[in-house]
PDB file of N, CA and C in Angstrom:
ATOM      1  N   UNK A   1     -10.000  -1.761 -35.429  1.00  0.00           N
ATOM      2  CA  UNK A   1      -9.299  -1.332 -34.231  1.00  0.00           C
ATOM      3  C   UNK A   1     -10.222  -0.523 -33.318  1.00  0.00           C
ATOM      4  N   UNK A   2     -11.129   0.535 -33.931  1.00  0.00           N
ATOM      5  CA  UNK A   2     -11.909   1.180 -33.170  1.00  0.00           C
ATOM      6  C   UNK A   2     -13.018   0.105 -32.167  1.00  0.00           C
ATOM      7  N   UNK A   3     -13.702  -0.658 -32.640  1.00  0.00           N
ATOM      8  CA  UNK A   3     -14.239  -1.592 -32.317  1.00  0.00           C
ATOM      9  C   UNK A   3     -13.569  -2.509 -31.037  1.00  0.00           C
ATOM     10  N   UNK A   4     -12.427  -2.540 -30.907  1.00  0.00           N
ATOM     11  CA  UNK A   4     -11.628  -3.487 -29.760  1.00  0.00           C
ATOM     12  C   UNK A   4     -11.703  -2.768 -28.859  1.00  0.00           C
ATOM     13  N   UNK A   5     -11.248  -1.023 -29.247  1.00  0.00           N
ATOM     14  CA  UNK A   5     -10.900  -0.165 -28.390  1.00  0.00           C
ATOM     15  C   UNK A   5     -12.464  -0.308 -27.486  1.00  0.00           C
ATOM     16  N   UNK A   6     -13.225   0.410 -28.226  1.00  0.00           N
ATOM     17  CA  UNK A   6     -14.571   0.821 -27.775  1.00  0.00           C
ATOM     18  C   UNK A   6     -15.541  -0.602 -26.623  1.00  0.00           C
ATOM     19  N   UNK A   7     -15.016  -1.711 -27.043  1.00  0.00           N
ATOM     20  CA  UNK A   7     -15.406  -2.981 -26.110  1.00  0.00           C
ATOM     21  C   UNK A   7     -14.348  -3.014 -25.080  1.00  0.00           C
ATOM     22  N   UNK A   8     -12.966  -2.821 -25.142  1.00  0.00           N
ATOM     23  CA  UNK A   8     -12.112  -2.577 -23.923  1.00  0.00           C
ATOM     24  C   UNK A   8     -12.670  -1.313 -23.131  1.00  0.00           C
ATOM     25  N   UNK A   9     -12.988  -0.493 -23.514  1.00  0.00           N
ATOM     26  CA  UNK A   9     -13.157   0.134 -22.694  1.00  0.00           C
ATOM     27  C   UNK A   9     -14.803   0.059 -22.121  1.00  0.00           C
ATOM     28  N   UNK A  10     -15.879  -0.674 -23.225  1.00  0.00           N
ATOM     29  CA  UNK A  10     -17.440  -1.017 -22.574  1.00  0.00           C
ATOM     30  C   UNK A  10     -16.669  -1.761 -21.161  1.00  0.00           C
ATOM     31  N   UNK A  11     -15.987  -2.672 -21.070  1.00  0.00           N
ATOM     32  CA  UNK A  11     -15.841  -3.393 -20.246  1.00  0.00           C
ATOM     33  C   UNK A  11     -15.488  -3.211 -19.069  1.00  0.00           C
ATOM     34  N   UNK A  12     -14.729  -1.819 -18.929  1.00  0.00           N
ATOM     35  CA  UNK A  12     -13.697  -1.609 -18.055  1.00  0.00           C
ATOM     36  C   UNK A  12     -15.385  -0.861 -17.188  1.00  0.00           C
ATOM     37  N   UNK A  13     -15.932   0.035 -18.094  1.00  0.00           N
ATOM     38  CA  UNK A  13     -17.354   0.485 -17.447  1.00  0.00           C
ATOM     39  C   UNK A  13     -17.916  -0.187 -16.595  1.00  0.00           C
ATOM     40  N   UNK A  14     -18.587  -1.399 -17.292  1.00  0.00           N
ATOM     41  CA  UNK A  14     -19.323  -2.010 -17.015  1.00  0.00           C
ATOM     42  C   UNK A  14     -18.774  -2.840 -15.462  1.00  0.00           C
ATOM     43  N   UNK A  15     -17.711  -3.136 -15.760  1.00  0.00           N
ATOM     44  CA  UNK A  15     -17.136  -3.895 -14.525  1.00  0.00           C
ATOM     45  C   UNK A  15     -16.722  -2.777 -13.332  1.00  0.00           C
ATOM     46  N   UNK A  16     -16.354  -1.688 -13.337  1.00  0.00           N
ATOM     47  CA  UNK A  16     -16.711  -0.529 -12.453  1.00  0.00           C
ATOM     48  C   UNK A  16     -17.843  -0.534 -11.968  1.00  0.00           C
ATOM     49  N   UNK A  17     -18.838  -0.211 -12.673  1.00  0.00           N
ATOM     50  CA  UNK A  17     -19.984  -0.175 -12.283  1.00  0.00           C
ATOM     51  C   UNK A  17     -20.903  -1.261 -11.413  1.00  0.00           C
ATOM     52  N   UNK A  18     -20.308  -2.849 -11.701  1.00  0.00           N
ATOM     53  CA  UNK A  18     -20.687  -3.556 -11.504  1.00  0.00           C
ATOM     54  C   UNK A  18     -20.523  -3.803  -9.772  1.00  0.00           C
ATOM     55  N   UNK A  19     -18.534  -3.471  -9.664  1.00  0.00           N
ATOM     56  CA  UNK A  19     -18.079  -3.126  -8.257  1.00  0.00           C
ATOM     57  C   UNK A  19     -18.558  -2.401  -7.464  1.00  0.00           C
ATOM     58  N   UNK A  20     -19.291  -0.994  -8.194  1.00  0.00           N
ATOM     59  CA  UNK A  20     -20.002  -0.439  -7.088  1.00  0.00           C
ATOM     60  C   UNK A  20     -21.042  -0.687  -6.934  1.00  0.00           C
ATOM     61  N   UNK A  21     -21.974  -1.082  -7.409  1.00  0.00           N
ATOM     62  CA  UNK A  21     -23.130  -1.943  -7.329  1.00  0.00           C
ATOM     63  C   UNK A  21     -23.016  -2.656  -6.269  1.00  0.00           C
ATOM     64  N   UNK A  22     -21.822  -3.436  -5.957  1.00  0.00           N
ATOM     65  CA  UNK A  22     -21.438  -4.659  -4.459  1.00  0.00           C
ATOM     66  C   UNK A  22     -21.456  -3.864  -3.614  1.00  0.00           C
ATOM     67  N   UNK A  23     -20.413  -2.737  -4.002  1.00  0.00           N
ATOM     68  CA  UNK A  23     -19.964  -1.871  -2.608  1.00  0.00           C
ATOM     69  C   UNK A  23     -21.709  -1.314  -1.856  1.00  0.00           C
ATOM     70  N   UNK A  24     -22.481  -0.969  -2.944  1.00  0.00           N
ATOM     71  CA  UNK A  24     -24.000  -0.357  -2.479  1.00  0.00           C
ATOM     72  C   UNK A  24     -24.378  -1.541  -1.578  1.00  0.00           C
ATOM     73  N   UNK A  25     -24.898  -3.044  -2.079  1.00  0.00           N
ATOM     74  CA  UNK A  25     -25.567  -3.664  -1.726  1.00  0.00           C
ATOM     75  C   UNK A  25     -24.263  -3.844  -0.243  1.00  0.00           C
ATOM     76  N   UNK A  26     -23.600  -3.966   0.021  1.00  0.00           N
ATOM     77  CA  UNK A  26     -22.654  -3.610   1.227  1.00  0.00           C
ATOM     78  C   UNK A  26     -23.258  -2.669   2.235  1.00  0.00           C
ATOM     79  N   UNK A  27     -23.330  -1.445   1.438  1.00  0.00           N
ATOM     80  CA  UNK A  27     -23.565  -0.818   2.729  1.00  0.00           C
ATOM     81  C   UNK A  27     -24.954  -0.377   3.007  1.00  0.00           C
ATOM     82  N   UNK A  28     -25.908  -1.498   2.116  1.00  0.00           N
ATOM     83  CA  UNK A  28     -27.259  -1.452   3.113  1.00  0.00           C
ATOM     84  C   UNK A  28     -27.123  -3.031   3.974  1.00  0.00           C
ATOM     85  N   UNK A  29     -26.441  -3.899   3.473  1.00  0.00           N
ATOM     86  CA  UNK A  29     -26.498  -4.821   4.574  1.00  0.00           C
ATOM     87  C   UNK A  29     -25.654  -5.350   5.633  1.00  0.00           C
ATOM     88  N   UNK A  30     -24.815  -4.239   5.476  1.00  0.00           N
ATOM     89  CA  UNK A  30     -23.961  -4.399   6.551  1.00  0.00           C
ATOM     90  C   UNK A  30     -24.543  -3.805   7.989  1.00  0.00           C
ATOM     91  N   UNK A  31     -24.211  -4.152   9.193  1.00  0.00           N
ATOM     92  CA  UNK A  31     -24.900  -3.873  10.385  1.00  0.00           C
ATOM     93  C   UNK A  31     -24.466  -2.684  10.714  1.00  0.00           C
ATOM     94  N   UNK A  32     -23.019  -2.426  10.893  1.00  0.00           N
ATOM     95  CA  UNK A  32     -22.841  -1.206  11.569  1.00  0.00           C
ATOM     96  C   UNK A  32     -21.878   0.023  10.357  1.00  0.00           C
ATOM     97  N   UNK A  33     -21.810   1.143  10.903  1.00  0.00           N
ATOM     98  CA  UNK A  33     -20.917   2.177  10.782  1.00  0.00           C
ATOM     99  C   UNK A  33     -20.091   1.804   9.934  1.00  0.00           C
ATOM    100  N   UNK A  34     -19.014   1.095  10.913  1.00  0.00           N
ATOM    101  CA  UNK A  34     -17.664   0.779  10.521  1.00  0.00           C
ATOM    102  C   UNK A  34     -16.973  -0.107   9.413  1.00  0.00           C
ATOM    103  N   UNK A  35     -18.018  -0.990   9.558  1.00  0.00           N
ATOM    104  CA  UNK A  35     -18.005  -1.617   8.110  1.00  0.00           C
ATOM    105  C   UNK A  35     -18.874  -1.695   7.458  1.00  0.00           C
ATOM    106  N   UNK A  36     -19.867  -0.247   7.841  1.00  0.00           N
ATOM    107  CA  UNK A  36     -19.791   0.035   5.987  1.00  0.00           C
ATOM    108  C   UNK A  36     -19.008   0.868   5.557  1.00  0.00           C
ATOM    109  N   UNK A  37     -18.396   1.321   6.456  1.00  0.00           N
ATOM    110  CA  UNK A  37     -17.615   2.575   5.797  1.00  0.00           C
ATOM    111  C   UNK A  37     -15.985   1.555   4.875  1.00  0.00           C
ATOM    112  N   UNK A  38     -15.697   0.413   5.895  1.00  0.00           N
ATOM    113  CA  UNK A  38     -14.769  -0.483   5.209  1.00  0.00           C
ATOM    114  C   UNK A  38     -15.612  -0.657   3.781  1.00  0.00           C
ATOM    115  N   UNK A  39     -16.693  -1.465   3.480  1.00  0.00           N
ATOM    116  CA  UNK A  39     -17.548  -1.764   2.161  1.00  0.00           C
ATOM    117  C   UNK A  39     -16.931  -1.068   1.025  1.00  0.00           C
ATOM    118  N   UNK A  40     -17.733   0.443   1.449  1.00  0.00           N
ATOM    119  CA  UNK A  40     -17.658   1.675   0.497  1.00  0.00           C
ATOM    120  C   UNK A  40     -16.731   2.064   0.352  1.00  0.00           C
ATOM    121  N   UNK A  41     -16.157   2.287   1.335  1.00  0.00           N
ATOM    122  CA  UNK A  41     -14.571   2.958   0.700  1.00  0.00           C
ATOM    123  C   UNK A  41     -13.663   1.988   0.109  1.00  0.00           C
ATOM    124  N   UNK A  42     -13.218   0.919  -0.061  1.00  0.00           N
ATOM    125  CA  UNK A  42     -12.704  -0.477  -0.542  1.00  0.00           C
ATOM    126  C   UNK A  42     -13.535   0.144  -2.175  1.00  0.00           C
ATOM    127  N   UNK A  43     -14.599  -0.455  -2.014  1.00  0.00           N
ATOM    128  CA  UNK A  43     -15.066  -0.575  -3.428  1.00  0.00           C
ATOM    129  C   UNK A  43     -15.126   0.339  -3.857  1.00  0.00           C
ATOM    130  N   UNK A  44     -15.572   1.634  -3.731  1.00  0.00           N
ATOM    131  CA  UNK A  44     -15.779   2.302  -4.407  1.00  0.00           C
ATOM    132  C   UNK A  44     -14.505   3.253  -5.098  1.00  0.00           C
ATOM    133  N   UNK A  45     -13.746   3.318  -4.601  1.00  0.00           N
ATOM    134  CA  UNK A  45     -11.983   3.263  -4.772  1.00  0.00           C
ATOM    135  C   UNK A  45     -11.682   2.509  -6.436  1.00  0.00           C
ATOM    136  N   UNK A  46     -12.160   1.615  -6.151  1.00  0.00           N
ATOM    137  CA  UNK A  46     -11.842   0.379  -7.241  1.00  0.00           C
ATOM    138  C   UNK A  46     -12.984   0.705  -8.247  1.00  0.00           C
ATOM    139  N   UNK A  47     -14.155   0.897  -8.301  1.00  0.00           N
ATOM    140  CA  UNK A  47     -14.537   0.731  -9.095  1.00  0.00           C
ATOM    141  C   UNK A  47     -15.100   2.322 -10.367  1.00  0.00           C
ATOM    142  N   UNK A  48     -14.994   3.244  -9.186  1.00  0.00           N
ATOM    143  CA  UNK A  48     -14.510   4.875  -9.603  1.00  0.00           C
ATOM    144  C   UNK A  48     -13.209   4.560 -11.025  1.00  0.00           C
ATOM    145  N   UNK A  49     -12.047   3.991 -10.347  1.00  0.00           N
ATOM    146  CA  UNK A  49     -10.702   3.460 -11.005  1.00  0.00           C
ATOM    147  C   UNK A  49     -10.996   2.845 -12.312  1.00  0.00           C
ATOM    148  N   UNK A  50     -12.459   1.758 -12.341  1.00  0.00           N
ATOM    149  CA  UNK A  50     -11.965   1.077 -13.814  1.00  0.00           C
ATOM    150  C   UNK A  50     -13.013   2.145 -14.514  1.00  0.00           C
ATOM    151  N   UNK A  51     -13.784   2.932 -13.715  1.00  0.00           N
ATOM    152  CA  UNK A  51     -14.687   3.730 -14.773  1.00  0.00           C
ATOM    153  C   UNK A  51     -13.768   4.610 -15.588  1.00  0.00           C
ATOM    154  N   UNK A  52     -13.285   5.372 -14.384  1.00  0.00           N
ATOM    155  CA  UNK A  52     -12.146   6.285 -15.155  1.00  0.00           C
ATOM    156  C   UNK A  52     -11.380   6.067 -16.324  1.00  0.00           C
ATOM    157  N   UNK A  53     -10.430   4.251 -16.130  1.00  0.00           N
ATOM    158  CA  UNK A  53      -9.902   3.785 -17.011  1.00  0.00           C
ATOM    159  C   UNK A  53     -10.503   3.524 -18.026  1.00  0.00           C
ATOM    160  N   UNK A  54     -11.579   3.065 -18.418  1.00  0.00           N
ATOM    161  CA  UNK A  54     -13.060   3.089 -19.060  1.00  0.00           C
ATOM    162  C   UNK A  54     -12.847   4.140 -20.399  1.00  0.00           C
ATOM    163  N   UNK A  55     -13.026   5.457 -19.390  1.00  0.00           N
ATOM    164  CA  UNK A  55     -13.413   6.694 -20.149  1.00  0.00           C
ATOM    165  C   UNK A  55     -12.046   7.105 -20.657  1.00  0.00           C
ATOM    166  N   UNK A  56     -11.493   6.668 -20.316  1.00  0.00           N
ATOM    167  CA  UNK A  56     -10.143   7.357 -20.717  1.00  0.00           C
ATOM    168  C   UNK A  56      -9.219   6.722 -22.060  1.00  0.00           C
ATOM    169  N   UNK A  57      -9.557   5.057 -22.019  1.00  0.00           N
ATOM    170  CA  UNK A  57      -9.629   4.652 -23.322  1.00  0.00           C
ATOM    171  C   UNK A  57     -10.290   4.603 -24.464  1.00  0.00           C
ATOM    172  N   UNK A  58     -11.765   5.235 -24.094  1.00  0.00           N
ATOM    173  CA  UNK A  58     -12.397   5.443 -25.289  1.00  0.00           C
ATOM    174  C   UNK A  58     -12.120   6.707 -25.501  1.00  0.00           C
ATOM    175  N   UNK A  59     -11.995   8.044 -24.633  1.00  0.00           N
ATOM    176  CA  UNK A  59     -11.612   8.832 -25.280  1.00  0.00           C
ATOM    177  C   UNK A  59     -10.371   8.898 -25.976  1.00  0.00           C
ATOM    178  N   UNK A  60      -9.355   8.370 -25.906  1.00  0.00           N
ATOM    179  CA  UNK A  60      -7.931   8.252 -26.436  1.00  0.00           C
ATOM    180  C   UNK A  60      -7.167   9.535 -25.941  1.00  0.00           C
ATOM    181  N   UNK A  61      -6.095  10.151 -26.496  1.00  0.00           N
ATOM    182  CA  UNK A  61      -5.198  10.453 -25.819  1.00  0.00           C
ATOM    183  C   UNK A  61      -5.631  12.123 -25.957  1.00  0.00           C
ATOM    184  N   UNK A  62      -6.277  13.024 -25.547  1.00  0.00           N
ATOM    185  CA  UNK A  62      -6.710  14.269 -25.676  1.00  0.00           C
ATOM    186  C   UNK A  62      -6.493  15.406 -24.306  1.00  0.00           C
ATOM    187  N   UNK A  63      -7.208  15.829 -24.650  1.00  0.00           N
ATOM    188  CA  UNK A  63      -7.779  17.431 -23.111  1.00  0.00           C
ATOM    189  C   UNK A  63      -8.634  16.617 -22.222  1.00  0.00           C
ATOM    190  N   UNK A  64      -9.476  15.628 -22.538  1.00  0.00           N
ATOM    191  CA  UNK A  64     -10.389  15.195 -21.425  1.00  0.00           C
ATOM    192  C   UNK A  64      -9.374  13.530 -21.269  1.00  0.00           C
ATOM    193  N   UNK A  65      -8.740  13.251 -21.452  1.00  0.00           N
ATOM    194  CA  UNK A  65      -7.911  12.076 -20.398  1.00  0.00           C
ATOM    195  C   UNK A  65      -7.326  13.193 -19.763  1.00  0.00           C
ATOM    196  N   UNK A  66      -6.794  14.365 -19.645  1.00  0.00           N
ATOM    197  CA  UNK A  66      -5.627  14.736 -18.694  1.00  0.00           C
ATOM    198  C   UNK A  66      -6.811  15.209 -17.791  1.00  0.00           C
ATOM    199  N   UNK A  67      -8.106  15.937 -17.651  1.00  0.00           N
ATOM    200  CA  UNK A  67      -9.019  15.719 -16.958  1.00  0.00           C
ATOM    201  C   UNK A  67      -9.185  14.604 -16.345  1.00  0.00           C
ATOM    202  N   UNK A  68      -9.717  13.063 -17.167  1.00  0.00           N
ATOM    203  CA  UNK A  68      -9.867  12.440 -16.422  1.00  0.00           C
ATOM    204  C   UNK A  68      -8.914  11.900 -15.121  1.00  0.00           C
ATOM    205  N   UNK A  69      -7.686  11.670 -15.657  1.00  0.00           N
ATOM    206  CA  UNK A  69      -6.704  11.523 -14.892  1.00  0.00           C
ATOM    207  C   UNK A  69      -6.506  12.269 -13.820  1.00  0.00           C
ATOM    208  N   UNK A  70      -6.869  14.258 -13.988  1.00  0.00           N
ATOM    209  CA  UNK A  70      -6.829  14.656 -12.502  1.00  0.00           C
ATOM    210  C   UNK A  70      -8.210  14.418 -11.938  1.00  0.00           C
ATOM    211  N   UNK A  71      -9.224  14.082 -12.161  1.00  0.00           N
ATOM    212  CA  UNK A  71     -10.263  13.443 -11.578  1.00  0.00           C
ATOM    213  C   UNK A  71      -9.992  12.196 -10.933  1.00  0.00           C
ATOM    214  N   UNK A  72      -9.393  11.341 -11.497  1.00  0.00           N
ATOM    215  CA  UNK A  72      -9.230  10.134 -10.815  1.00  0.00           C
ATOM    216  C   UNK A  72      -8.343   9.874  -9.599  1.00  0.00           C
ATOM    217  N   UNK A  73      -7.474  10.932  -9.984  1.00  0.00           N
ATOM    218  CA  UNK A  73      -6.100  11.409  -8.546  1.00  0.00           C
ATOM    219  C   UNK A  73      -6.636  11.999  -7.397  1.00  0.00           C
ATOM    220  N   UNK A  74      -7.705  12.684  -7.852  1.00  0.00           N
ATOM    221  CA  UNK A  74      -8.469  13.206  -7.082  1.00  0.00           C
ATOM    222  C   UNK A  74      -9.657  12.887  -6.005  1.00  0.00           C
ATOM    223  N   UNK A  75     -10.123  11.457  -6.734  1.00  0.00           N
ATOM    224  CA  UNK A  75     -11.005  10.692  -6.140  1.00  0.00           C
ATOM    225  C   UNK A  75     -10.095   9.536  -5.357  1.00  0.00           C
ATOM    226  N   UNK A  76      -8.849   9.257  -5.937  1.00  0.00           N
ATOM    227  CA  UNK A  76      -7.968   8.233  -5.067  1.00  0.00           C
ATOM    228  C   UNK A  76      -8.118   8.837  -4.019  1.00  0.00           C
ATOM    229  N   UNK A  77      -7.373   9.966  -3.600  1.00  0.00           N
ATOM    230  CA  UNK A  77      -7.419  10.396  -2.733  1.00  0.00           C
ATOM    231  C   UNK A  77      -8.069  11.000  -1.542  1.00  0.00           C
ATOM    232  N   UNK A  78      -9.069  11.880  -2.299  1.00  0.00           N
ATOM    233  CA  UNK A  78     -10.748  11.992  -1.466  1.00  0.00           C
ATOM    234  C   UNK A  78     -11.227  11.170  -0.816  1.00  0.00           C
ATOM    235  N   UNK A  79     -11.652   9.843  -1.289  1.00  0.00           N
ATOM    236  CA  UNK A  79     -12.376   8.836  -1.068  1.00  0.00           C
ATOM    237  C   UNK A  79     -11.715   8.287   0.457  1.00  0.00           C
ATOM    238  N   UNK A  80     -10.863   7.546   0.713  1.00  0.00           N
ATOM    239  CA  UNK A  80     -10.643   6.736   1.553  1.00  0.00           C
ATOM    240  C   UNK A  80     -10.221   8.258   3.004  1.00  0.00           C
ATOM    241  N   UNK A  81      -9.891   9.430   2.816  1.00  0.00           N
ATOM    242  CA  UNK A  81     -10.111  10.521   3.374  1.00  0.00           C
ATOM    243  C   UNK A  81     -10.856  10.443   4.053  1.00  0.00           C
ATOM    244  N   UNK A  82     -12.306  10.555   3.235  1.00  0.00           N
ATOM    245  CA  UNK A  82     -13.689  10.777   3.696  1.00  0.00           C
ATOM    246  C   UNK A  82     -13.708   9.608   4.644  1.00  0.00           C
ATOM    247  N   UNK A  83     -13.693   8.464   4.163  1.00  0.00           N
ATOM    248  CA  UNK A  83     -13.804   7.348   5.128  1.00  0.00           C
ATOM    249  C   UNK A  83     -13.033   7.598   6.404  1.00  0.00           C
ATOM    250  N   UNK A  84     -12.044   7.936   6.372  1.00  0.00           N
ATOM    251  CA  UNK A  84     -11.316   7.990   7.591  1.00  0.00           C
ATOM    252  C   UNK A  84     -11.672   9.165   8.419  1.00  0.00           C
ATOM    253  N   UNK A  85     -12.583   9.726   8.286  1.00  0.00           N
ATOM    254  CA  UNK A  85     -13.142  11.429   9.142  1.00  0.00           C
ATOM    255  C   UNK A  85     -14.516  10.801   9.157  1.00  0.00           C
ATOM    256  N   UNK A  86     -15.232  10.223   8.602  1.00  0.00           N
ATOM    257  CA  UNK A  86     -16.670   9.321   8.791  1.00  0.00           C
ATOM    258  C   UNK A  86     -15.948   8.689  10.478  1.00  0.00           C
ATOM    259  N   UNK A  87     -15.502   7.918   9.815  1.00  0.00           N
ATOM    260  CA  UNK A  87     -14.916   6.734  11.140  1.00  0.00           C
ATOM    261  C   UNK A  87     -14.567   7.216  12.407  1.00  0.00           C
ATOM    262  N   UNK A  88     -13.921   8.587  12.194  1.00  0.00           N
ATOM    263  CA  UNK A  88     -13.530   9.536  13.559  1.00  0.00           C
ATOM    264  C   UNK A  88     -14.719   9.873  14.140  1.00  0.00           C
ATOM    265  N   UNK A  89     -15.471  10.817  12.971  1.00  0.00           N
ATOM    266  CA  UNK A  89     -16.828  11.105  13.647  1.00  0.00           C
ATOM    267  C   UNK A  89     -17.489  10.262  14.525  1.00  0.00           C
ATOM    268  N   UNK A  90     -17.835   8.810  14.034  1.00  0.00           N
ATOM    269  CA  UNK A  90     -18.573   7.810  14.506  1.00  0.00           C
ATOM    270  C   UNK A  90     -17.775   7.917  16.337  1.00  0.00           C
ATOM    271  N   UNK A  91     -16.733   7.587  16.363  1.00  0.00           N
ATOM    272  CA  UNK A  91     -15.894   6.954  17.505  1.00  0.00           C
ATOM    273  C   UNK A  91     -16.159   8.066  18.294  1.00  0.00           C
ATOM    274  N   UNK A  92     -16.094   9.422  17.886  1.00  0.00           N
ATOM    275  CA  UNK A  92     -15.977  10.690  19.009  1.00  0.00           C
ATOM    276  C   UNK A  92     -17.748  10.676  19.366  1.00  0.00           C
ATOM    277  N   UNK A  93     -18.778  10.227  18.608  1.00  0.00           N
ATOM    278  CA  UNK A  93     -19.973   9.910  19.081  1.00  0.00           C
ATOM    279  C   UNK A  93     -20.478   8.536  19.707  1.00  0.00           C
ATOM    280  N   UNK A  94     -19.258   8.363  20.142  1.00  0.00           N
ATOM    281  CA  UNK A  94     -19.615   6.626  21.083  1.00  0.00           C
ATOM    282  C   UNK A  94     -20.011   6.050  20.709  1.00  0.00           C
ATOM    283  N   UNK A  95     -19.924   5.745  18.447  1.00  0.00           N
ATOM    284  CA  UNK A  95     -20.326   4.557  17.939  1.00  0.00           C
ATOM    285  C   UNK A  95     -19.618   3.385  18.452  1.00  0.00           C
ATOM    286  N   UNK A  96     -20.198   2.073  18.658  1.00  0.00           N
ATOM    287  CA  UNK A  96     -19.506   0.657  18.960  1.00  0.00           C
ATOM    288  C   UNK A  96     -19.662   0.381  17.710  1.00  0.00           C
ATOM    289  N   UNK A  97     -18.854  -0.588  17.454  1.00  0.00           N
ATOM    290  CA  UNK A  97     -18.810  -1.797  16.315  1.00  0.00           C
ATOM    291  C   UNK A  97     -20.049  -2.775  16.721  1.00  0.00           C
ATOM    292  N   UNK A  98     -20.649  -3.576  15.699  1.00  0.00           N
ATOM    293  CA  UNK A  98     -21.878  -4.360  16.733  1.00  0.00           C
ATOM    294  C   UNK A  98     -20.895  -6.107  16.353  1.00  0.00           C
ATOM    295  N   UNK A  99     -20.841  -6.165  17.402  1.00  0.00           N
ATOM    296  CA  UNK A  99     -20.057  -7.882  17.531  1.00  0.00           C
ATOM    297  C   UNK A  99     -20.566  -8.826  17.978  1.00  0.00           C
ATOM    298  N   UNK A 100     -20.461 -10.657  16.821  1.00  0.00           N
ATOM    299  CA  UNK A 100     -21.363 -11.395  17.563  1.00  0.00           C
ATOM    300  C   UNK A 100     -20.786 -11.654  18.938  1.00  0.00           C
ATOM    301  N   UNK A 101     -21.399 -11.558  19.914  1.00  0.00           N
ATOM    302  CA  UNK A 101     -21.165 -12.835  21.184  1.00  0.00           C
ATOM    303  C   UNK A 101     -20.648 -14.121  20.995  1.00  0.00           C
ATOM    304  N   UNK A 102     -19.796 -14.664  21.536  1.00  0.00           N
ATOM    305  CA  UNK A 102     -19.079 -15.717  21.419  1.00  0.00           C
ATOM    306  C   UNK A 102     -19.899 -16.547  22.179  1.00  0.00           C
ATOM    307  N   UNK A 103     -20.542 -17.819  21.709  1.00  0.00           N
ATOM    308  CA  UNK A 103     -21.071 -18.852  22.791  1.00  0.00           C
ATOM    309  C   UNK A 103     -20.067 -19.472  24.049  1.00  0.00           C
ATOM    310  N   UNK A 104     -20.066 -19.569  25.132  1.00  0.00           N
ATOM    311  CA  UNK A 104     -19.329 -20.573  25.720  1.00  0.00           C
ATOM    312  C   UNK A 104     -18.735 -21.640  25.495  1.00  0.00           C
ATOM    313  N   UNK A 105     -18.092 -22.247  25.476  1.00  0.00           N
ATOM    314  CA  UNK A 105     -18.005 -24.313  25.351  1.00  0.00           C
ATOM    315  C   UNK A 105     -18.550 -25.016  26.629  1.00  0.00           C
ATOM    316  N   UNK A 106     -19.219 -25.254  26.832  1.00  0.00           N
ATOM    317  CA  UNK A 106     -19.821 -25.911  27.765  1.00  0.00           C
ATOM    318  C   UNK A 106     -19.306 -27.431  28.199  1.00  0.00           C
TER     319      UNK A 106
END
């Protein structure tokens, strides 16, 4: 049983980790501001979430899940915050979005 536990929860890691890994490679190749701030905050939301869940099944039911758990309530919430006061900032400094040009139809 320990053994199932301990691979349910390698997994839940690993695949967290893996999400933010995307969300990174996101927000170096994304062009502007705004979506990277969409990128990062999306993913990293999600993948904070399966770490947590992660740690929280291998530790089993103790003092550090009720930690983790207010850590994770804590980062739900923080996170997409931050994004949304990033995004203000940008706009009150006359960031544009960068958009392709539409060709004509000729």
């Amino acid at each position: 049983m320990e053994i199932i536990i301990n691979l349910i929860s390698f997994l839940f890691i690993i695949l967290g980790s893996l999400i933010i890994l995307v969300g990174s490679l996101g927000l170096l190749r994304l062009p502007d501001v705004f979506s990277r701030i969409h990128a990062v905050g999306m993913i990293d939301t999600a993948g904070i979430g399966l770490i947590i869940t992660g740690l929280i099944i291998f530790s089993g039911f103790s003092a550090v899940t009720i930690k983790l758990l207010i850590m994770g309530l804590i980062l739900f919430f923080t996170s997409p915050i931050s994004g949304h006061a990033v995004a203000i900032s940008a706009k009150k400094n006359n960031l544009k979005p960068i958009l392709k040009k539409r060709e004509k139809n000729k």
